[in-house]
Every structure is written in C-alpha cells, then in structure tokens.
C-alpha atoms as a PDB file:
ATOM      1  CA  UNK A   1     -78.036 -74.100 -23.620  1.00  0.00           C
ATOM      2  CA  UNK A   2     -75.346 -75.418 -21.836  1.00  0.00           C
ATOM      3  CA  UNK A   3     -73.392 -76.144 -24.926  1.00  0.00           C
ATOM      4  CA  UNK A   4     -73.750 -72.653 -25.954  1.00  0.00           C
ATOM      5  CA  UNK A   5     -72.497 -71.371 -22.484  1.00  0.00           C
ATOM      6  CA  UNK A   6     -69.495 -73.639 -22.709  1.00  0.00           C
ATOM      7  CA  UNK A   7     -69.035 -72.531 -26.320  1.00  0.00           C
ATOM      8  CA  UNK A   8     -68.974 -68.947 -25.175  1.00  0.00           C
ATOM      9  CA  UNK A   9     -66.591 -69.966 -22.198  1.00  0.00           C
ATOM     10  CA  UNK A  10     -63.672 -71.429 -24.117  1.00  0.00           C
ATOM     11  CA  UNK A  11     -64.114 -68.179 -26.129  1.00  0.00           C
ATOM     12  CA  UNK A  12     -63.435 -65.790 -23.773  1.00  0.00           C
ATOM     13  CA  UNK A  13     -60.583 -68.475 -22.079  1.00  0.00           C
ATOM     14  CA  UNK A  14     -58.857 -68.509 -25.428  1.00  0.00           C
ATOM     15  CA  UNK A  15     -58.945 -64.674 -25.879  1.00  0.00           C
ATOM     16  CA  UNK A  16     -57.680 -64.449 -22.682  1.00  0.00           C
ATOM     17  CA  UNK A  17     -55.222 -66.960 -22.804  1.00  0.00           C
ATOM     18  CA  UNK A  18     -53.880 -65.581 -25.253  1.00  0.00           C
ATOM     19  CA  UNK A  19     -50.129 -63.824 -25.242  1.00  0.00           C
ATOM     20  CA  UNK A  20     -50.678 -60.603 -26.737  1.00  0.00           C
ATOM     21  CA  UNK A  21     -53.706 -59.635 -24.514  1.00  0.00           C
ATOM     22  CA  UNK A  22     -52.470 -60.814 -21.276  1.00  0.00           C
ATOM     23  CA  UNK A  23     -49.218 -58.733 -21.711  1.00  0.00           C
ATOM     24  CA  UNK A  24     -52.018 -55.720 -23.064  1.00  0.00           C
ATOM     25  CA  UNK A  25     -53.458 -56.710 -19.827  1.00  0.00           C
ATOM     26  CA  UNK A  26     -50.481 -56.544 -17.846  1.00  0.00           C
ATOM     27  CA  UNK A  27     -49.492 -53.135 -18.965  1.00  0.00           C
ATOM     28  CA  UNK A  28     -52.675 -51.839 -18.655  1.00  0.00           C
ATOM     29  CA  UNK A  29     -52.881 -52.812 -14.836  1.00  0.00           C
ATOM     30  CA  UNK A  30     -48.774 -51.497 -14.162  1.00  0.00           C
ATOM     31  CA  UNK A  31     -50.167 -48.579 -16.086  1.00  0.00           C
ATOM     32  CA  UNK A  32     -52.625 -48.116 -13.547  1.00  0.00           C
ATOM     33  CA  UNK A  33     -51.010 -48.636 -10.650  1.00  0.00           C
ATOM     34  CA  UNK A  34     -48.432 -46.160 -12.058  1.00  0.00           C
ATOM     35  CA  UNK A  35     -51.377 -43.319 -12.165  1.00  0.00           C
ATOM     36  CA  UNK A  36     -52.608 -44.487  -8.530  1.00  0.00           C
ATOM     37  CA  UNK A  37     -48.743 -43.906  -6.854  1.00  0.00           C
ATOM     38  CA  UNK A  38     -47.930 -40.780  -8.969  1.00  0.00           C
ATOM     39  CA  UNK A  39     -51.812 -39.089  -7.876  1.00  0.00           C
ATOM     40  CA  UNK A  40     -50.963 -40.124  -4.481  1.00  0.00           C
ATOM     41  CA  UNK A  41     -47.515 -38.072  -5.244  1.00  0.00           C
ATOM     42  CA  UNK A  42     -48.887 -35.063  -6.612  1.00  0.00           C
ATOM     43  CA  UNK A  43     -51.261 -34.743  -3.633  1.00  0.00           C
ATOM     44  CA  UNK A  44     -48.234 -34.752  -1.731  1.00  0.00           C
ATOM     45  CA  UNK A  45     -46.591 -32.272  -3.060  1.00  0.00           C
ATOM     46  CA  UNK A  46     -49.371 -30.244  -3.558  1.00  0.00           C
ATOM     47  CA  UNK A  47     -50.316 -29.715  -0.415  1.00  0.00           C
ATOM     48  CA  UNK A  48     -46.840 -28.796   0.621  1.00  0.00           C
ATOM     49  CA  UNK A  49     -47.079 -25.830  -1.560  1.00  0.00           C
ATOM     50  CA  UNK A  50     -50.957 -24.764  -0.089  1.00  0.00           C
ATOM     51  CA  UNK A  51     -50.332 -25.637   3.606  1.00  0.00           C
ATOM     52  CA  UNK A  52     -47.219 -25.017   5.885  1.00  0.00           C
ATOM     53  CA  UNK A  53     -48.275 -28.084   8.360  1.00  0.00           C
ATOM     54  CA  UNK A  54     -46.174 -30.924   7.855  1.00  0.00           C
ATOM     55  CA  UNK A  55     -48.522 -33.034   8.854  1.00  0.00           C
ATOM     56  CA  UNK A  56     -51.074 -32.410   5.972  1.00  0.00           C
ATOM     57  CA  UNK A  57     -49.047 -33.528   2.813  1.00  0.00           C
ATOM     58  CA  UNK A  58     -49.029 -37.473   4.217  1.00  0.00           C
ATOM     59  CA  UNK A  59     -52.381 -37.119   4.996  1.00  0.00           C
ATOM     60  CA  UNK A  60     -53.423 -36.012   1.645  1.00  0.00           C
ATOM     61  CA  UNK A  61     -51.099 -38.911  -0.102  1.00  0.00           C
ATOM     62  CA  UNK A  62     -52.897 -40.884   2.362  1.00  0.00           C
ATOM     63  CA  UNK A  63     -56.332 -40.024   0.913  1.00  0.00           C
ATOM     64  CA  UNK A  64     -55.293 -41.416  -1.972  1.00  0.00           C
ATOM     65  CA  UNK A  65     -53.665 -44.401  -1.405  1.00  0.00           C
ATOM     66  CA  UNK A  66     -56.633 -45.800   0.520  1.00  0.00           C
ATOM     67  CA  UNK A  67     -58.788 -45.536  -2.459  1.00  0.00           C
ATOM     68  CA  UNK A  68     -56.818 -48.410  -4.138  1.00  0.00           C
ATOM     69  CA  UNK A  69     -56.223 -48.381  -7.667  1.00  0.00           C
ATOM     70  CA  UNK A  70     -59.668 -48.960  -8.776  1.00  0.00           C
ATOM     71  CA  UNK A  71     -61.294 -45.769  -7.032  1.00  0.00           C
ATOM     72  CA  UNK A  72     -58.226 -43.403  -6.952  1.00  0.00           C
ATOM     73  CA  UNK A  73     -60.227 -41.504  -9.287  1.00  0.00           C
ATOM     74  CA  UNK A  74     -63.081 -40.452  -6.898  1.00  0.00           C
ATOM     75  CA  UNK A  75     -60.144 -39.674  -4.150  1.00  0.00           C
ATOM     76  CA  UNK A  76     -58.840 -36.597  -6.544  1.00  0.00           C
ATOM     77  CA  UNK A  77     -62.176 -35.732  -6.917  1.00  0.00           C
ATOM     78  CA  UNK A  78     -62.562 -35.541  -3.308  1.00  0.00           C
ATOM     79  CA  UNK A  79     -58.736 -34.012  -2.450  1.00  0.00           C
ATOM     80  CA  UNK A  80     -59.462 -31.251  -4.693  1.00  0.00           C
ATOM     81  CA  UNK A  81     -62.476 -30.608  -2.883  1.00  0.00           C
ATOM     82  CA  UNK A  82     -61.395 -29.899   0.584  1.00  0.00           C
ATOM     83  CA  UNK A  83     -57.737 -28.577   0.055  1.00  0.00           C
ATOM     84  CA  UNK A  84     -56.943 -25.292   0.357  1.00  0.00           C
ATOM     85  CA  UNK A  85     -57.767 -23.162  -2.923  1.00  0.00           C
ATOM     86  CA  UNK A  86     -54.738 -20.604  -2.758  1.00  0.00           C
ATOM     87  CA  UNK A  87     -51.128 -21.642  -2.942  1.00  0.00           C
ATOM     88  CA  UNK A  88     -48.642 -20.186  -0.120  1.00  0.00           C
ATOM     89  CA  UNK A  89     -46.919 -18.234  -3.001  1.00  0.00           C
ATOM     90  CA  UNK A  90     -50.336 -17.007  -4.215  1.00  0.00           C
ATOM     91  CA  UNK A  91     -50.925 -16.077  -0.498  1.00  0.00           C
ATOM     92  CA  UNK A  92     -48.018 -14.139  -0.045  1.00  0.00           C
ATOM     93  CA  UNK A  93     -47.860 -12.323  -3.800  1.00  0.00           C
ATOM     94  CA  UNK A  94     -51.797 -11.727  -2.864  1.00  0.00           C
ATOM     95  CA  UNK A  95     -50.376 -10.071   0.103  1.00  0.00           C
ATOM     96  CA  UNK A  96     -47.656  -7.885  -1.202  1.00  0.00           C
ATOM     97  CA  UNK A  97     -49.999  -6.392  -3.657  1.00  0.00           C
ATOM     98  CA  UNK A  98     -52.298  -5.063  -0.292  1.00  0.00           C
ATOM     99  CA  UNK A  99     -49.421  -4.260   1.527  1.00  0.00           C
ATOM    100  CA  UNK A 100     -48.111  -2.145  -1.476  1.00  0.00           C
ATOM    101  CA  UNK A 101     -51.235  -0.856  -2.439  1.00  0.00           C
ATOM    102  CA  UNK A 102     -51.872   0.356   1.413  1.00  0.00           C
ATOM    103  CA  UNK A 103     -48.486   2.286   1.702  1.00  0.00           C
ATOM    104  CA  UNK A 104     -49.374   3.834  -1.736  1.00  0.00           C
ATOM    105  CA  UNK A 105     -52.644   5.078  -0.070  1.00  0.00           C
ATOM    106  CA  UNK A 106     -50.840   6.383   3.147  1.00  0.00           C
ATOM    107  CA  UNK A 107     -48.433   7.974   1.084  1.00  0.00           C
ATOM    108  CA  UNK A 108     -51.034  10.501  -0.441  1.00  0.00           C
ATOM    109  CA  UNK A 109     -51.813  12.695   2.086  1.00  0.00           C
ATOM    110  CA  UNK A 110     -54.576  13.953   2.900  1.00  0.00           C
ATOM    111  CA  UNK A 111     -55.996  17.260   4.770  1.00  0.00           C
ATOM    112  CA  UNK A 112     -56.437  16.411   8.740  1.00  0.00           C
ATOM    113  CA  UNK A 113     -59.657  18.482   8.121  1.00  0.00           C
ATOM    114  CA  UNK A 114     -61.495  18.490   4.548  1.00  0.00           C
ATOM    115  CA  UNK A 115     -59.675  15.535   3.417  1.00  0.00           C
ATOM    116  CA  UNK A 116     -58.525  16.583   0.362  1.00  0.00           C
ATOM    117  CA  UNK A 117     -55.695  15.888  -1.062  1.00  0.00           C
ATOM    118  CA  UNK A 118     -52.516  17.914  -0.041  1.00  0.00           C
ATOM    119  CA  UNK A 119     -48.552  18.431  -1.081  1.00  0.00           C
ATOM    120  CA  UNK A 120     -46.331  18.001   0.915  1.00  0.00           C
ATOM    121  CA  UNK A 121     -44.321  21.612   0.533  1.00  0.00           C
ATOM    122  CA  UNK A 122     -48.103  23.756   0.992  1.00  0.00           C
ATOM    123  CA  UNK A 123     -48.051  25.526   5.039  1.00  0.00           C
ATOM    124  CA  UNK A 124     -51.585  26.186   4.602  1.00  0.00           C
ATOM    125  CA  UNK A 125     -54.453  23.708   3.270  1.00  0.00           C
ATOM    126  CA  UNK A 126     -56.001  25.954  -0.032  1.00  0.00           C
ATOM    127  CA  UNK A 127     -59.527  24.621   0.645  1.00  0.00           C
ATOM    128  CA  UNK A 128     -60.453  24.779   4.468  1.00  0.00           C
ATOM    129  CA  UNK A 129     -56.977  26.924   5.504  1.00  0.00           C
ATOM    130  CA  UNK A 130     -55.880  24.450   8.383  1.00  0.00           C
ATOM    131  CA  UNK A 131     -52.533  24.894   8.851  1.00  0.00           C
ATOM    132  CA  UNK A 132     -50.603  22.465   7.512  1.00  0.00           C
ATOM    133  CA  UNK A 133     -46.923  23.149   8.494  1.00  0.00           C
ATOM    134  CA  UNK A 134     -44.465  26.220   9.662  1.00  0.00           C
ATOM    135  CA  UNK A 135     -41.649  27.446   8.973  1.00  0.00           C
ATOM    136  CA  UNK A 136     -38.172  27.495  11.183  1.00  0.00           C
ATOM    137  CA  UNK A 137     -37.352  30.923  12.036  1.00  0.00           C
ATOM    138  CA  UNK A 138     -34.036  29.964  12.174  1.00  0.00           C
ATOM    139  CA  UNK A 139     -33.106  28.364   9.053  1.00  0.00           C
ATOM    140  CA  UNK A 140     -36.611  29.085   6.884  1.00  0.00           C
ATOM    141  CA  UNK A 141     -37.215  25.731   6.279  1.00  0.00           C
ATOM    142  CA  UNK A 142     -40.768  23.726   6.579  1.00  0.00           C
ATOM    143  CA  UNK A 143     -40.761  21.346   9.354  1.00  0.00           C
ATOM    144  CA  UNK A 144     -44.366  19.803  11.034  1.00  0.00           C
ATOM    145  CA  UNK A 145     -46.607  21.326  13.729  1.00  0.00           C
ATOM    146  CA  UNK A 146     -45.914  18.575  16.090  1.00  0.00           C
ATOM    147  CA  UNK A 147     -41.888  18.509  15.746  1.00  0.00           C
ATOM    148  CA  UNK A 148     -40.340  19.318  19.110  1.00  0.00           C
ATOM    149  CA  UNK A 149     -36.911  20.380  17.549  1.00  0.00           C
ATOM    150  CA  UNK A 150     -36.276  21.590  13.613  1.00  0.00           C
ATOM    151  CA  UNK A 151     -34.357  18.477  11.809  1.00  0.00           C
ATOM    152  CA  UNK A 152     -32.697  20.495   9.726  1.00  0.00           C
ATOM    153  CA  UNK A 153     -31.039  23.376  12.103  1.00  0.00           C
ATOM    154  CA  UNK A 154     -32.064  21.879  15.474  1.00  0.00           C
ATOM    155  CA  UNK A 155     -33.671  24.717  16.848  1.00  0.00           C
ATOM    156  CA  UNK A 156     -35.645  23.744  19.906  1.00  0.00           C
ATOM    157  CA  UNK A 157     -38.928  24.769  19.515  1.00  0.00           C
ATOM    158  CA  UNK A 158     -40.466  24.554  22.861  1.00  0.00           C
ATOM    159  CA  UNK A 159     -37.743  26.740  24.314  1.00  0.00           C
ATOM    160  CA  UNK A 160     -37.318  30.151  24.370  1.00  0.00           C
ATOM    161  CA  UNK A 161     -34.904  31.918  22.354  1.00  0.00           C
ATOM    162  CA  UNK A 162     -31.785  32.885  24.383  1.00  0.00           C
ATOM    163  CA  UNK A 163     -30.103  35.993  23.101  1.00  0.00           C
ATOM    164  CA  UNK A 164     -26.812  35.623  21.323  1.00  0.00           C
ATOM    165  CA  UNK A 165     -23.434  36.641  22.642  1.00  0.00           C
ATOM    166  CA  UNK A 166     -20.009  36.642  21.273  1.00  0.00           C
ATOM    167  CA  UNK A 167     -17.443  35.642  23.128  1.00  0.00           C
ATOM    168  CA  UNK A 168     -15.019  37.714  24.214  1.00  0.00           C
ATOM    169  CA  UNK A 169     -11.394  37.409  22.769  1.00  0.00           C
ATOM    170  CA  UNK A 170      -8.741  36.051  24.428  1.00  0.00           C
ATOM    171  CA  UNK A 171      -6.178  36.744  21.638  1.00  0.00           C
ATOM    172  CA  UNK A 172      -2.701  38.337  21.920  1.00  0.00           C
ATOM    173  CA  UNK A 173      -3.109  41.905  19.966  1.00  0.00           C
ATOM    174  CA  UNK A 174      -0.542  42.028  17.199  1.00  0.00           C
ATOM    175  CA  UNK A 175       2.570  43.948  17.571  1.00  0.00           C
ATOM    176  CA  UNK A 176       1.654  47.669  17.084  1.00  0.00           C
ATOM    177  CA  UNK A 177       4.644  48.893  14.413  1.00  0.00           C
ATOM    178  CA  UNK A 178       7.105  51.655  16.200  1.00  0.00           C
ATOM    179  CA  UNK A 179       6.232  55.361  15.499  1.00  0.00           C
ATOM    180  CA  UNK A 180       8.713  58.172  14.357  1.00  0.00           C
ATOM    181  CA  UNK A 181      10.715  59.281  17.123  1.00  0.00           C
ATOM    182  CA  UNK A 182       9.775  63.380  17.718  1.00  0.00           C
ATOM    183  CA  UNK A 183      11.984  64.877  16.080  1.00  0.00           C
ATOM    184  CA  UNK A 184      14.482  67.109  18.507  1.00  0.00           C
ATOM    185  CA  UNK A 185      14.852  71.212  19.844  1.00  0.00           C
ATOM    186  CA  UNK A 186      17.761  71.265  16.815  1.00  0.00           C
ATOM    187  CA  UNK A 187      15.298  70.406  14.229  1.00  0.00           C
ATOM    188  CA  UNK A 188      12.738  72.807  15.229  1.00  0.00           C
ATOM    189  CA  UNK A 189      14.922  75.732  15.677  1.00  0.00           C
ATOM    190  CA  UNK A 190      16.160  74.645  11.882  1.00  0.00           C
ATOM    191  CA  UNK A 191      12.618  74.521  11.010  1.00  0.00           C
ATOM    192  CA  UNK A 192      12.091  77.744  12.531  1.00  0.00           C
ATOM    193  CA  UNK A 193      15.025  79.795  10.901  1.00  0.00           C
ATOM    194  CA  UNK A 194      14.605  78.154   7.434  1.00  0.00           C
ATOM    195  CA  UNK A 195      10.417  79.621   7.387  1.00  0.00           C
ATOM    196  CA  UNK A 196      11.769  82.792   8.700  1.00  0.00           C
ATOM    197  CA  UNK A 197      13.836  83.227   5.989  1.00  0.00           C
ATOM    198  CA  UNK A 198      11.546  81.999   3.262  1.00  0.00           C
ATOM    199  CA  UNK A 199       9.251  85.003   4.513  1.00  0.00           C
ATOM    200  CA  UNK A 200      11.948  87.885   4.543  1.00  0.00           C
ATOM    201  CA  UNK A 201      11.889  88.709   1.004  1.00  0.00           C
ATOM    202  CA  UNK A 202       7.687  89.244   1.218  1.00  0.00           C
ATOM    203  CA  UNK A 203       8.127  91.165   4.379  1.00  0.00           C
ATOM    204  CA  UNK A 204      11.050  93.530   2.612  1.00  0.00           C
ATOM    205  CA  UNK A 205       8.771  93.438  -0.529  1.00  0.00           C
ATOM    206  CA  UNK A 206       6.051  94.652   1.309  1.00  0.00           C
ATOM    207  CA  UNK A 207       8.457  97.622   3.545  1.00  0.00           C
ATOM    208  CA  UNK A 208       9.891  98.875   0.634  1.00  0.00           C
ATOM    209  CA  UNK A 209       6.738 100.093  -1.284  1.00  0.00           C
ATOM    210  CA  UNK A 210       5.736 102.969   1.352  1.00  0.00           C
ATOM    211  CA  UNK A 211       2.233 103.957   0.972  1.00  0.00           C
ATOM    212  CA  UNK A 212       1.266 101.001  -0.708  1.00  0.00           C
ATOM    213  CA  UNK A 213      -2.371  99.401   0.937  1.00  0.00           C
ATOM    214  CA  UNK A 214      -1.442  96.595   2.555  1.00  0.00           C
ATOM    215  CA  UNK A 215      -3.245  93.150   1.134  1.00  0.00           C
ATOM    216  CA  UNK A 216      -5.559  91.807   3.679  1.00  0.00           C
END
C-alpha cells in the first residue's frame, strides 16, 4: 500500500515538476489575479456612475478586494446585489422624460369647470359656457380674466376710462395771403358810366317804339 502511495506521489511530483505545467500554472494564477484587480476596478467605476458619494466607489473596490482571489467571485455576486440598480444618467434621462411629459400635460388646457379640453383663442367654454377669456375694448384683442392691465395695448383694466381730450394747439397760424386792395371812387364811377352806357341803346330802343307794351 505504501508502495502504491509513493508510486502515485512521484507521479503527481513529476507532473508537477514539470516545465510546461508550472509555467501553465503560473499563468493561470497571474491570470487570476488579473480578473480579481480588474473586478475590484470595475466595481469602482461602477459605482461612480450609480452613486454621487465619493465615498462609495472605494468601498465597493473594497468589497472586492477582501474576497481574495479565490472568492472574488461570490463578492460580484454580492456587489451586484446591494448597489444601486439605476445609473445617474438613467436617473436623470428617467427624469427628463417626466419632466417633459408633465409640461406636455400642463400645456393642454383644460376647462376650470367641465374639464374638457379647451383652445386657447375660444372666450367662452362650448360645453358648460364658463367664460374663458375677454376681449380688450381698446385694441379687440383676447387677454385673461385675471389680467390687471391688457399686454398688448396696456389698457388698465381696473380703472375707469377717462375721457379723451386733444390738446389744444400751440402753433403759429400760417401767414394768411394779402387780399385785393378795394378798388377806388375812380373805378366805380368808371364802372358806373361804362353800364350806363351799355344800357342806352335798350332804353332808346324801347322810347322809340311808342305804343309798344312794354316787356315785363
């Protein structure tokens, strides 16, 4: 029996021993070691990109470096167990999608009343009539119930209209142009004689034809 053990021992001592499987052996063990530093590594820099403590990337390399190289295995196991299951980018894409999808909900508006859904250009809602919006009596345009002054004319809504006035002028009055001068006693006496005589010959028409009817 003992022969046989011994037999079996310088078997496995010569296997051993020998130069191609102890370098096999060699690499095999740097390879592992290799796997046990870069898992510790990538449970580094993992949890940088799922936690913003600084404190928790160490710890998780940590976790895995204390498992040595034989159980570094089990210590992904357990990493992957208890770190965080989002990313920070997920987080914040995750996020953005709400925060998008919210402002597209408050941008539909909605009846204060029925709820329905409303445009933003109707005064008065088509399905319960609540009044929606007015209308500036000074420049027409729709502006909101609760607007204090009208953004587009800046009428003052909660003020009473003040009658308009135009100022009065202060300007110079243009030149007026000089009128004819009257004309003088000469020129009317001319005026005179010259209609006189343009009436004789009718008046000596009408003398010399005795018992003629006058013409009305």
């Amino acid at each position: 029996m003992d022969q046989i053990l011994s037999t079996v021992g310088d078997a496995i001592n010569g296997f051993f021993s020998n130069p191609i499987v102890s370098f096999a052996i060699q690499a095999f063990a740097v390879y592992v070691v290799i796997l046990w530093l870069a898992s510790a590594y990538w449970a580094f820099r993992d949890m940088q990109q799922r936690s913003e403590n600084p404190i928790l990337p160490y710890l998780a390399a940590a976790l895995i470096i204390l498992f040595t190289p034989v159980l570094f295995v089990f210590g992904i196991i357990v990493y992957r167990i208890v770190r965080p299951h989002e990313k920070i980018g997920e987080v914040y894409e995750r996020n953005l999608a709400e925060e998008a999808l919210l402002a597209e909900v408050e941008a539909i508006k909605t009846c204060p009343s029925c709820r329905r859904r409303i445009n933003d250009e109707w005064i008065i809602c088509p399905t319960c009539r609540t009044q929606l919006n007015r209308v500036c009596a000074n420049c027409g345009r729709l502006v909101g119930l609760d607007w204090a002054l009208c953004a587009w004319c800046g009428r003052d809504f909660e003020r009473p209209d003040i009658a308009a006035y135009e100022p009065i002028s202060t300007a110079i009055p243009e030149r007026l142009e000089p009128t004819a001068s009257p004309p003088s006693p000469a020129a009317i006496r001319a005026s005179s004689r010259s209609g006189s005589v343009r009436q004789s010959p009718s008046n000596a028409t009408r003398r010399s034809a005795p018992g003629s009817i006058p013409e009305p």
